[in-house]
PDB file of N, CA and C in Angstrom:
ATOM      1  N   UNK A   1     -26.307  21.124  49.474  1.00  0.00           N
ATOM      2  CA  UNK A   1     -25.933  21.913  48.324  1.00  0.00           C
ATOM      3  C   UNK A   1     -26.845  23.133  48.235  1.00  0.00           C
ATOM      4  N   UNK A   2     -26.437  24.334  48.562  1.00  0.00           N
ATOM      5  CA  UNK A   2     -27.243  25.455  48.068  1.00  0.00           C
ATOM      6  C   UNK A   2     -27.650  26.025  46.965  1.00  0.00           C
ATOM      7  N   UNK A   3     -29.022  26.814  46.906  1.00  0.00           N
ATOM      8  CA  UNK A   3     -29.028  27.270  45.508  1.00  0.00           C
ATOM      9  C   UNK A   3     -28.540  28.197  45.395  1.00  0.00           C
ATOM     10  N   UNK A   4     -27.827  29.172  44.515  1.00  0.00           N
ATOM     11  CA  UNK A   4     -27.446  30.134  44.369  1.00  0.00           C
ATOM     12  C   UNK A   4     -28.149  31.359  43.430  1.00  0.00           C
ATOM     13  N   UNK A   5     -27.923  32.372  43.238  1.00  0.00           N
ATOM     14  CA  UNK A   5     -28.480  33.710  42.574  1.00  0.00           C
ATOM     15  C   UNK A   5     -27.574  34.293  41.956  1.00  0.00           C
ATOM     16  N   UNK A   6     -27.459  35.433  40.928  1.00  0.00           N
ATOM     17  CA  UNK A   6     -26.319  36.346  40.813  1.00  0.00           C
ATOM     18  C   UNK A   6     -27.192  37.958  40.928  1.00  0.00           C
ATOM     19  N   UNK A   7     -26.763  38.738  41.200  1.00  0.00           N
ATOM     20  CA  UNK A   7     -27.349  39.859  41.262  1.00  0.00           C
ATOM     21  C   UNK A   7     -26.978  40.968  39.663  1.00  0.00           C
ATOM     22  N   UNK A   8     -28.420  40.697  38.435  1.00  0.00           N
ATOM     23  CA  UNK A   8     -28.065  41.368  37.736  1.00  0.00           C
ATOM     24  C   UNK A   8     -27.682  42.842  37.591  1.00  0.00           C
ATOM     25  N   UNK A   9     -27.610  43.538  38.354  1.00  0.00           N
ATOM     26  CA  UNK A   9     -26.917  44.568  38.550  1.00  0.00           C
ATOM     27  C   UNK A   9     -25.624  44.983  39.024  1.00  0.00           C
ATOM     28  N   UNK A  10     -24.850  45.393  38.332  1.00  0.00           N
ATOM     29  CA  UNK A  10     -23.294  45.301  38.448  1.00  0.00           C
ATOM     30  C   UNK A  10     -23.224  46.195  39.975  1.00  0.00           C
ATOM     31  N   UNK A  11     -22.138  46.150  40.881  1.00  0.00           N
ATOM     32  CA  UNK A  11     -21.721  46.879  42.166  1.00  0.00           C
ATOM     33  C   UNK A  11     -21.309  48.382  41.481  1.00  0.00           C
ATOM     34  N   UNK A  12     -20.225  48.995  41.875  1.00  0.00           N
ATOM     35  CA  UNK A  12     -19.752  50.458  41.571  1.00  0.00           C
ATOM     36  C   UNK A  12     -18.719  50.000  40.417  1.00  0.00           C
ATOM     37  N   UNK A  13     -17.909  48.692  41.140  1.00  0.00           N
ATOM     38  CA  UNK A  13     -16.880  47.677  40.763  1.00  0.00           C
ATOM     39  C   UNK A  13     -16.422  47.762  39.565  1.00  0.00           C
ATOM     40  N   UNK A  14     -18.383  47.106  39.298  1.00  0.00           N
ATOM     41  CA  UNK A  14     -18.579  46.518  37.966  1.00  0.00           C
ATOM     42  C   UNK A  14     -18.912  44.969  38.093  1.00  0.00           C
ATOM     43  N   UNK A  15     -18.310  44.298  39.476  1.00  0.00           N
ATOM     44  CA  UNK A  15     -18.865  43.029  40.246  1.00  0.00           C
ATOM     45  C   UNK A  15     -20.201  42.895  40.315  1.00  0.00           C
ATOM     46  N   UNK A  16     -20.721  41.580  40.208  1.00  0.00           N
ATOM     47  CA  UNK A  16     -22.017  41.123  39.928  1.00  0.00           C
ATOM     48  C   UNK A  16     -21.675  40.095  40.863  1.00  0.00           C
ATOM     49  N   UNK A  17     -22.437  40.517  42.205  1.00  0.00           N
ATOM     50  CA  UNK A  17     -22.054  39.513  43.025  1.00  0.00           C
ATOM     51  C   UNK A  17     -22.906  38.131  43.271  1.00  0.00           C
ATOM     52  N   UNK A  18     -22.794  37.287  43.619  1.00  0.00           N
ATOM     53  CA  UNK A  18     -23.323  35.931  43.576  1.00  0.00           C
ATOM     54  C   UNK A  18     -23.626  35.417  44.839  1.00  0.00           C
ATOM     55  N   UNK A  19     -24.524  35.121  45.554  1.00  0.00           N
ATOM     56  CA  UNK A  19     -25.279  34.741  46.548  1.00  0.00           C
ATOM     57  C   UNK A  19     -26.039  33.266  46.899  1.00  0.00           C
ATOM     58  N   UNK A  20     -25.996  33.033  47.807  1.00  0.00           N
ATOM     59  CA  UNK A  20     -27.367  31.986  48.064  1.00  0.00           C
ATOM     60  C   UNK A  20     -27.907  32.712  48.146  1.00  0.00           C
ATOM     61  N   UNK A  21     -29.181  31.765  48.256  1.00  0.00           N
ATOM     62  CA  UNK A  21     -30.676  32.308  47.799  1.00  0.00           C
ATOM     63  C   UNK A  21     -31.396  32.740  49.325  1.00  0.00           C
ATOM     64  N   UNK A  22     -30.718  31.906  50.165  1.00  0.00           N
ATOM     65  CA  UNK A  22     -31.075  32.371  51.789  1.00  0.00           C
ATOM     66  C   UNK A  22     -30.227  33.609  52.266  1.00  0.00           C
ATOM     67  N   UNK A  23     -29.410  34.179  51.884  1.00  0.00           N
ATOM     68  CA  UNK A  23     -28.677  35.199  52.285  1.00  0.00           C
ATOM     69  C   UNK A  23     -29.609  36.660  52.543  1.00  0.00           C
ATOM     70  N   UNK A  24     -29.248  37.376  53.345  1.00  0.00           N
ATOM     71  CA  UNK A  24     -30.224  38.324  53.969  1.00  0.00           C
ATOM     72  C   UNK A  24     -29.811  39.382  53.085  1.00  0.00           C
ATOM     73  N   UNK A  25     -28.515  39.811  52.380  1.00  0.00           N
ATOM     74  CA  UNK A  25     -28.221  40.627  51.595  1.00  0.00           C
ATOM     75  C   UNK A  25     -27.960  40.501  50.218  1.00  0.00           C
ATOM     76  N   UNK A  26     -28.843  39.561  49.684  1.00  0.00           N
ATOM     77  CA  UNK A  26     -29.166  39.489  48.471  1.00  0.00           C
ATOM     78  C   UNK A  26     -29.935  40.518  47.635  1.00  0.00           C
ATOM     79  N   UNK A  27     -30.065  40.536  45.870  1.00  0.00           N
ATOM     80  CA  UNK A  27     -30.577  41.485  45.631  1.00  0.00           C
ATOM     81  C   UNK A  27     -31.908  41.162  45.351  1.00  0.00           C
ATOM     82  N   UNK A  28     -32.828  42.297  45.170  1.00  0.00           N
ATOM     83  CA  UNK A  28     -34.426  41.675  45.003  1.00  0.00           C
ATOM     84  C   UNK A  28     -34.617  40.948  43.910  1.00  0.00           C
ATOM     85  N   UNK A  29     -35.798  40.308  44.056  1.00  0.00           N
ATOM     86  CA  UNK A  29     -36.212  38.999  43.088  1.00  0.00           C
ATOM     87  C   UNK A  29     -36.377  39.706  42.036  1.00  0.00           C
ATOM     88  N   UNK A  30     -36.492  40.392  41.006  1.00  0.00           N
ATOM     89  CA  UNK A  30     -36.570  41.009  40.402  1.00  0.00           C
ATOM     90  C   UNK A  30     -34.952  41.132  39.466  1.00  0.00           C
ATOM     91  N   UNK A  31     -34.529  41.636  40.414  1.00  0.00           N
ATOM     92  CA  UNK A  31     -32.850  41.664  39.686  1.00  0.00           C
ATOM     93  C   UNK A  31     -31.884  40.451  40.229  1.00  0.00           C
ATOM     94  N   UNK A  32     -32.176  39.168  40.292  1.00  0.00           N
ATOM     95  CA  UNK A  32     -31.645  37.913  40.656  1.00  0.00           C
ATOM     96  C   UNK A  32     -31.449  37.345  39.275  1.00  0.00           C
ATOM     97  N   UNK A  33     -30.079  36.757  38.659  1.00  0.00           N
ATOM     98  CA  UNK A  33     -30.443  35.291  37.747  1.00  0.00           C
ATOM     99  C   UNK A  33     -30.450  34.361  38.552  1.00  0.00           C
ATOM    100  N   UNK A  34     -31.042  33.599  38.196  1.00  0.00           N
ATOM    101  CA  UNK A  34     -30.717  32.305  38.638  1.00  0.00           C
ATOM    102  C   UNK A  34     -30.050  31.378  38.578  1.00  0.00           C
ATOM    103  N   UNK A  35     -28.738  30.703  39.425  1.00  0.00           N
ATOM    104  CA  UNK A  35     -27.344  30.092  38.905  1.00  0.00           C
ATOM    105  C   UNK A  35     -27.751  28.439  39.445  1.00  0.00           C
ATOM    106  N   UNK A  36     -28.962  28.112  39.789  1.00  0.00           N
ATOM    107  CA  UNK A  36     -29.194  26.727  40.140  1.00  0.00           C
ATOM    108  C   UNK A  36     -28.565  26.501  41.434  1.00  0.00           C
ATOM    109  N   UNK A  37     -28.580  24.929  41.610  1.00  0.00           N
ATOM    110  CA  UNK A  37     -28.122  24.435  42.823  1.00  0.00           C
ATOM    111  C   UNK A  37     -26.398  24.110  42.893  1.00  0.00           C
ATOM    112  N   UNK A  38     -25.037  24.705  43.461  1.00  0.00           N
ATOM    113  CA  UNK A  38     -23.991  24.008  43.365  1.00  0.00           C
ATOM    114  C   UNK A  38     -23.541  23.619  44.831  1.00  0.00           C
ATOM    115  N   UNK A  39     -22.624  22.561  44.457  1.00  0.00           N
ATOM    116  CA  UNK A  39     -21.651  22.549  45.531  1.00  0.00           C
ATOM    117  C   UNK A  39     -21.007  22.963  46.308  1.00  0.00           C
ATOM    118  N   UNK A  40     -20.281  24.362  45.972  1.00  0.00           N
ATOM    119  CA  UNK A  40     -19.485  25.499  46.772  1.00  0.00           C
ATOM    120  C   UNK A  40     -20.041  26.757  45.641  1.00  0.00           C
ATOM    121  N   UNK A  41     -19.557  27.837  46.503  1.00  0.00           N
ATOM    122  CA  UNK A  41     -19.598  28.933  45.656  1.00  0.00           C
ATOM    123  C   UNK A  41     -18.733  29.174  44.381  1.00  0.00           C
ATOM    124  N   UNK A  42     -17.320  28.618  44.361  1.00  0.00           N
ATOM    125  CA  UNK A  42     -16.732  28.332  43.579  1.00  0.00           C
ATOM    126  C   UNK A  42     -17.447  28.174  41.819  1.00  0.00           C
ATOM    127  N   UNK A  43     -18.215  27.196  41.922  1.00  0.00           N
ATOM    128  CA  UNK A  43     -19.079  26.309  41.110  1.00  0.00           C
ATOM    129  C   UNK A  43     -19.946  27.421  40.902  1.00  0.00           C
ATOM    130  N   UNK A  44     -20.743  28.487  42.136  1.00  0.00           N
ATOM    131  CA  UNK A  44     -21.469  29.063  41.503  1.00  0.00           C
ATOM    132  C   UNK A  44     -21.245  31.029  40.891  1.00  0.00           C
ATOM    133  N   UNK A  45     -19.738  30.798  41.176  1.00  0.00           N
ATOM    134  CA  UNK A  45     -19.307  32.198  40.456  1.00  0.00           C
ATOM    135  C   UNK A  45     -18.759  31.937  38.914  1.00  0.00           C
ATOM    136  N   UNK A  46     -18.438  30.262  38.646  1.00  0.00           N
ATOM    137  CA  UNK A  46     -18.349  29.874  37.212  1.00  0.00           C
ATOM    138  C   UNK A  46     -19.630  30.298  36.625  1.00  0.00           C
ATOM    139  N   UNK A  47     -20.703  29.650  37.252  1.00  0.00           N
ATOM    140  CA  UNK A  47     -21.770  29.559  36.481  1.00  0.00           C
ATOM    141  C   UNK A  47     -21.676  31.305  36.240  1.00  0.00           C
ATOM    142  N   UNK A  48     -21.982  31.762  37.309  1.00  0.00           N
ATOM    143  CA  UNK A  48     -22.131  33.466  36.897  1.00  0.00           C
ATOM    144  C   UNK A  48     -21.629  34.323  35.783  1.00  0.00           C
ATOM    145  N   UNK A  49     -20.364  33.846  35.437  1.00  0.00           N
ATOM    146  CA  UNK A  49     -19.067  34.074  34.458  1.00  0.00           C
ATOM    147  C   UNK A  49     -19.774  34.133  33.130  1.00  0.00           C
ATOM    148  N   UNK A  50     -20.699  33.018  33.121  1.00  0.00           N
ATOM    149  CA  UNK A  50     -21.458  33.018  31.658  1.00  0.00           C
ATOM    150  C   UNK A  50     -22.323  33.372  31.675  1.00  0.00           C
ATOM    151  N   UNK A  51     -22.971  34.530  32.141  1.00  0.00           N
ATOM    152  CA  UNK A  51     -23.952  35.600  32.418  1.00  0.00           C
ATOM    153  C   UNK A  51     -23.586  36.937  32.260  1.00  0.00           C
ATOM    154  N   UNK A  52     -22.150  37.162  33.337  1.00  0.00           N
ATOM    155  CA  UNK A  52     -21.595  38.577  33.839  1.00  0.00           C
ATOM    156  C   UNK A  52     -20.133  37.890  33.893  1.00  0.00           C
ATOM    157  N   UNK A  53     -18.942  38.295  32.683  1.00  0.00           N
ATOM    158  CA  UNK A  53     -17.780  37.819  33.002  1.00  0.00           C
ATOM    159  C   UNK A  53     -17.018  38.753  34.404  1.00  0.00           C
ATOM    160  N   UNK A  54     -17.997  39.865  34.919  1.00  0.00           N
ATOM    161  CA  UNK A  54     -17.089  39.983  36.250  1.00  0.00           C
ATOM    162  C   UNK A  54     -18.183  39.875  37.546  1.00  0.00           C
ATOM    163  N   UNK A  55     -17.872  38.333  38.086  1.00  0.00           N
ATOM    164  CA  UNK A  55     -18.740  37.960  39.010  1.00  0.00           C
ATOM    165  C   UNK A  55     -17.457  38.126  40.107  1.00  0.00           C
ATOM    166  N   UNK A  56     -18.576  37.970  41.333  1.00  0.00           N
ATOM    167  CA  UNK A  56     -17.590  37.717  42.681  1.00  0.00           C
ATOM    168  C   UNK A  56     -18.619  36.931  43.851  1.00  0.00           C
ATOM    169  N   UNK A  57     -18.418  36.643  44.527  1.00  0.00           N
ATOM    170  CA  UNK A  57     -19.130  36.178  45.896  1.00  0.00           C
ATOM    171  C   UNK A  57     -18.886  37.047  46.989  1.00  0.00           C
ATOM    172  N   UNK A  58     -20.539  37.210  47.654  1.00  0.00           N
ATOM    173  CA  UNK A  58     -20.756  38.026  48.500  1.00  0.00           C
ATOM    174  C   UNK A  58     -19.843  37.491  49.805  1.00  0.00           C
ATOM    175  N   UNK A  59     -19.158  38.404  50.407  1.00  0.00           N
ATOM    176  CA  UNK A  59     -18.711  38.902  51.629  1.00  0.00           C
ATOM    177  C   UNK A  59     -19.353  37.650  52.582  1.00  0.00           C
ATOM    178  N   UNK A  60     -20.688  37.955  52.797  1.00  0.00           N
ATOM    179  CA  UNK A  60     -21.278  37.498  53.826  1.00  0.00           C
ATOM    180  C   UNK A  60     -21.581  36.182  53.775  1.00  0.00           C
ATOM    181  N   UNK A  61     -22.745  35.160  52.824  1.00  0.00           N
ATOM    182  CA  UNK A  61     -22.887  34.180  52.191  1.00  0.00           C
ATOM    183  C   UNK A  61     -21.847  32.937  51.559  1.00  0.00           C
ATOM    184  N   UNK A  62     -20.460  33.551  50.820  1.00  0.00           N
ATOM    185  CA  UNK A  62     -20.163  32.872  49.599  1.00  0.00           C
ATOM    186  C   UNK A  62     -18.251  33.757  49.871  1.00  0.00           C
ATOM    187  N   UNK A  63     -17.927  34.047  51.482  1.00  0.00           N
ATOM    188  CA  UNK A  63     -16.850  34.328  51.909  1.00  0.00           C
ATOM    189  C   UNK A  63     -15.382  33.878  51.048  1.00  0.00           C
ATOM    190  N   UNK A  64     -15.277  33.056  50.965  1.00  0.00           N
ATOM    191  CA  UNK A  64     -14.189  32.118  50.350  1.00  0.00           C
ATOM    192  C   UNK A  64     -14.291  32.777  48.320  1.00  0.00           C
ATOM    193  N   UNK A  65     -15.383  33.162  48.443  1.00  0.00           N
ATOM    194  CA  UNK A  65     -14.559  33.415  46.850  1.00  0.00           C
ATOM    195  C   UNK A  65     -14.915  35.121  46.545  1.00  0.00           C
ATOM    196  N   UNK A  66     -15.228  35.480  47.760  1.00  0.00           N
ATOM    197  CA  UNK A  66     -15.176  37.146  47.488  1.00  0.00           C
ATOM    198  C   UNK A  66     -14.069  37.861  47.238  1.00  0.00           C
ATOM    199  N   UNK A  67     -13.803  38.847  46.681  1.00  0.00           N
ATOM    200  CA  UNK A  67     -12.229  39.347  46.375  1.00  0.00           C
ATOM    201  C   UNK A  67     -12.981  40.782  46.514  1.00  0.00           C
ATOM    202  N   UNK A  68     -11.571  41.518  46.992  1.00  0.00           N
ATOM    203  CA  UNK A  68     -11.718  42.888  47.531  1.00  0.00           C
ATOM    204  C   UNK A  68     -11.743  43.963  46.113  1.00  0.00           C
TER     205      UNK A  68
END
């Protein structure tokens, strides 16, 4: 189960994208929340939702729930 991050800084979007915590293109520790440990990314773009209602998952990390 990975931990996950959200990146408090919105994209151009307005997306606040959501990451593991091992991902190489994450944002700095500094501008990270912290979304705990989930199951899939799924689980951890909910959690994000109640932080930043427009989350997404990174491309690279968290593939399956990124949207264009």
């Amino acid at each position: 189960m990975p931990n996950y991050i959200v990146n408090k800084n919105a994209q151009a979007n307005g997306d606040h994208e959501v990451h593991e915590t091992t991902c190489a293109h994450g944002p700095d520790f500094w501008n990270r929340q912290d979304l705990g440990w989930h199951a899939d990314c799924k689980s951890a773009v909910r959690a994000a939702r109640v932080y930043y209602s427009q989350s997404n998952g990174c491309y690279y990390c968290s593939k399956p729930c990124h949207t264009s």
